[in-house]
Protein backbone atom coordinates (compact mmCIF):
# COMPACT_ATOMS: atom_id res chain seq x y z
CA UNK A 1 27.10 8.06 30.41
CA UNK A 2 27.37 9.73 26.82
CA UNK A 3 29.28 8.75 23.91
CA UNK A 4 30.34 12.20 22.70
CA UNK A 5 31.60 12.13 19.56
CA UNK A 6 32.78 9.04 16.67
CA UNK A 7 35.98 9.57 15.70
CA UNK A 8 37.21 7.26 12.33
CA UNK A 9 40.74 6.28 12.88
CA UNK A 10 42.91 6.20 9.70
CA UNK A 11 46.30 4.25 9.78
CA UNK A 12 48.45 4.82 6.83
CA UNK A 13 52.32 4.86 5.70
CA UNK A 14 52.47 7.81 4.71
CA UNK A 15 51.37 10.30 7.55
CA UNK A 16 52.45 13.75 6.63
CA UNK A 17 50.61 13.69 3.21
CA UNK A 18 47.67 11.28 4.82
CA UNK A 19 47.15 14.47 7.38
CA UNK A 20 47.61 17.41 4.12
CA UNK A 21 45.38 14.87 2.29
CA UNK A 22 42.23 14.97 5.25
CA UNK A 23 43.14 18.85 5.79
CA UNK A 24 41.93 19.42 2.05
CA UNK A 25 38.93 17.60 1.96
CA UNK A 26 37.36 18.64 5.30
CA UNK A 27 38.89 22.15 4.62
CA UNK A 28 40.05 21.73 8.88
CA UNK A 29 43.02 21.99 10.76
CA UNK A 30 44.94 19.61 12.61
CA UNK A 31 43.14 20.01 15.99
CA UNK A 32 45.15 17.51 17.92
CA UNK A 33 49.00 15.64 17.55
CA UNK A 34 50.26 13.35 20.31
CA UNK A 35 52.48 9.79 20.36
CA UNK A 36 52.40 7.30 22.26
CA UNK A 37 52.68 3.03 21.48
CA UNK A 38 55.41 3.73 19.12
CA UNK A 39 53.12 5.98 16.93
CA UNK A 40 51.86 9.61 16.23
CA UNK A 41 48.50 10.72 15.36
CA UNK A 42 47.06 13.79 14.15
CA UNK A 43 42.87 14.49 14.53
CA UNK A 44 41.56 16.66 11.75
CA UNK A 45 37.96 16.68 12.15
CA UNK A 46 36.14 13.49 12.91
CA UNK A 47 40.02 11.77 11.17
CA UNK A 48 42.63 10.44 13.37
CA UNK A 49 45.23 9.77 11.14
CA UNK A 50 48.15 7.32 12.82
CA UNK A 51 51.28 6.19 11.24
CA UNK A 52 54.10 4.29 12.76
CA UNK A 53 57.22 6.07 14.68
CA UNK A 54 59.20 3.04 15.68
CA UNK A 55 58.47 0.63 12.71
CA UNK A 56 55.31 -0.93 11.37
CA UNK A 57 54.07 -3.05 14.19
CA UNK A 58 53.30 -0.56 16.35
CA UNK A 59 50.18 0.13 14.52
CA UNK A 60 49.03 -3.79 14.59
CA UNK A 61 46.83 -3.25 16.88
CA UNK A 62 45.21 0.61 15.55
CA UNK A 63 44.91 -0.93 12.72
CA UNK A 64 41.79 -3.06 14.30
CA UNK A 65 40.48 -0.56 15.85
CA UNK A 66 37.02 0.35 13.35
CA UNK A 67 36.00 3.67 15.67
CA UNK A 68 36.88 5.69 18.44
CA UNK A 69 34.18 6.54 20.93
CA UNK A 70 35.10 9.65 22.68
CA UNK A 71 33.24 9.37 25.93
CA UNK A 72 32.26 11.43 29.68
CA UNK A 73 32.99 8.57 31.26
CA UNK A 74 35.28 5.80 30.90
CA UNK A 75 34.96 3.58 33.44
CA UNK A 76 30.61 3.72 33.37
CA UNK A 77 31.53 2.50 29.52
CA UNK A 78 34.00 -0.45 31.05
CA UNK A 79 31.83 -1.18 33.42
CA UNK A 80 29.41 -3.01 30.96
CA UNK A 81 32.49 -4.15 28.59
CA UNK A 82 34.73 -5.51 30.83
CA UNK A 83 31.91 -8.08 31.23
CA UNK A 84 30.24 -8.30 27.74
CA UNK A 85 32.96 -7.56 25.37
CA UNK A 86 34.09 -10.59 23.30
CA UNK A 87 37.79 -9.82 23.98
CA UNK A 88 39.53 -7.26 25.91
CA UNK A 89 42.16 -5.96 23.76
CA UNK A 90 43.91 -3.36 25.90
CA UNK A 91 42.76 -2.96 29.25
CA UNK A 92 41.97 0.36 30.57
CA UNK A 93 45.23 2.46 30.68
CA UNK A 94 46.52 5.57 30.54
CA UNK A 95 47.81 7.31 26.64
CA UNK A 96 48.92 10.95 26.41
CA UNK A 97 45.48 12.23 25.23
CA UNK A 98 43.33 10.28 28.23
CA UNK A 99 42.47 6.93 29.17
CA UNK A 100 41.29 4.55 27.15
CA UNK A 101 40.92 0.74 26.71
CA UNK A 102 40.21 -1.19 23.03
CA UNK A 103 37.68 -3.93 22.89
CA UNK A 104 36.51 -6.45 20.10
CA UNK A 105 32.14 -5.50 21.11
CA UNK A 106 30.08 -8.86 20.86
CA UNK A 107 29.09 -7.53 17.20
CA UNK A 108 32.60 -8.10 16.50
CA UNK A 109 33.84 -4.62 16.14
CA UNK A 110 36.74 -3.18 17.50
CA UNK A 111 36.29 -0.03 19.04
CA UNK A 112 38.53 2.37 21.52
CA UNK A 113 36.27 4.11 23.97
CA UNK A 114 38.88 7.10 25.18
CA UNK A 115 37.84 10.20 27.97
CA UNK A 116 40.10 12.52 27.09
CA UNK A 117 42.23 14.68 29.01
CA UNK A 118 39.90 17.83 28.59
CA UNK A 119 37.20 16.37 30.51
């Protein structure tokens, strides 16, 4: 049970230059692009950058989210969260880069744990 990486989600209304603006500074590529929930995201780096496809509430509930924990294995992680989170946002479910599930910790941050698709 390893949390791999921290990924810093960043939700914005203007995605193209959000994604040319995180390109410059980290000098890195987008490494990842997928949709799903009614909006696309692009990872450069440690960035996910998410902006809204079908209108504006589709990112209510990224917009909560304060990190992404990229783990080995998901359901080890909501194992002990399904019983000590203080809310379950999103259950554990199935996105186009893995399975995930979004949870407000008992600290009272928001956080998606994700295993992605490559493990």
């Amino acid at each position: 049970m390893e949390i791999k990486t921290v990924l810093l989600p960043i939700v914005t209304d203007t995605f193209e230059s959000t994604v040319e603006f995180y390109k410059k500074i980290t000098g890195k590529e987008v490494s990842l692009y997928a949709a799903h929930d009614g909006y696309q995201l692009s990872q450069v780096d440690n960035f996910v950058i998410l902006g809204a496809v079908d209108g504006p509430e589709a990112l209510e509930i990224p917009s909560r989210v304060h990190a992404i924990f990229v783990v080995d294995d998901l359901n080890a992680f909501w194992k002990i969260l399904e019983k000590k989170a203080r809310k379950i946002i999103i259950p554990i479910n199935r996105v186009s880069t893995g399975v995930r599930f979004i949870v407000e910790q008992p600290d009272g941050k928001v956080i998606e744990y994700i295993q992605t698709n490559e493990n």
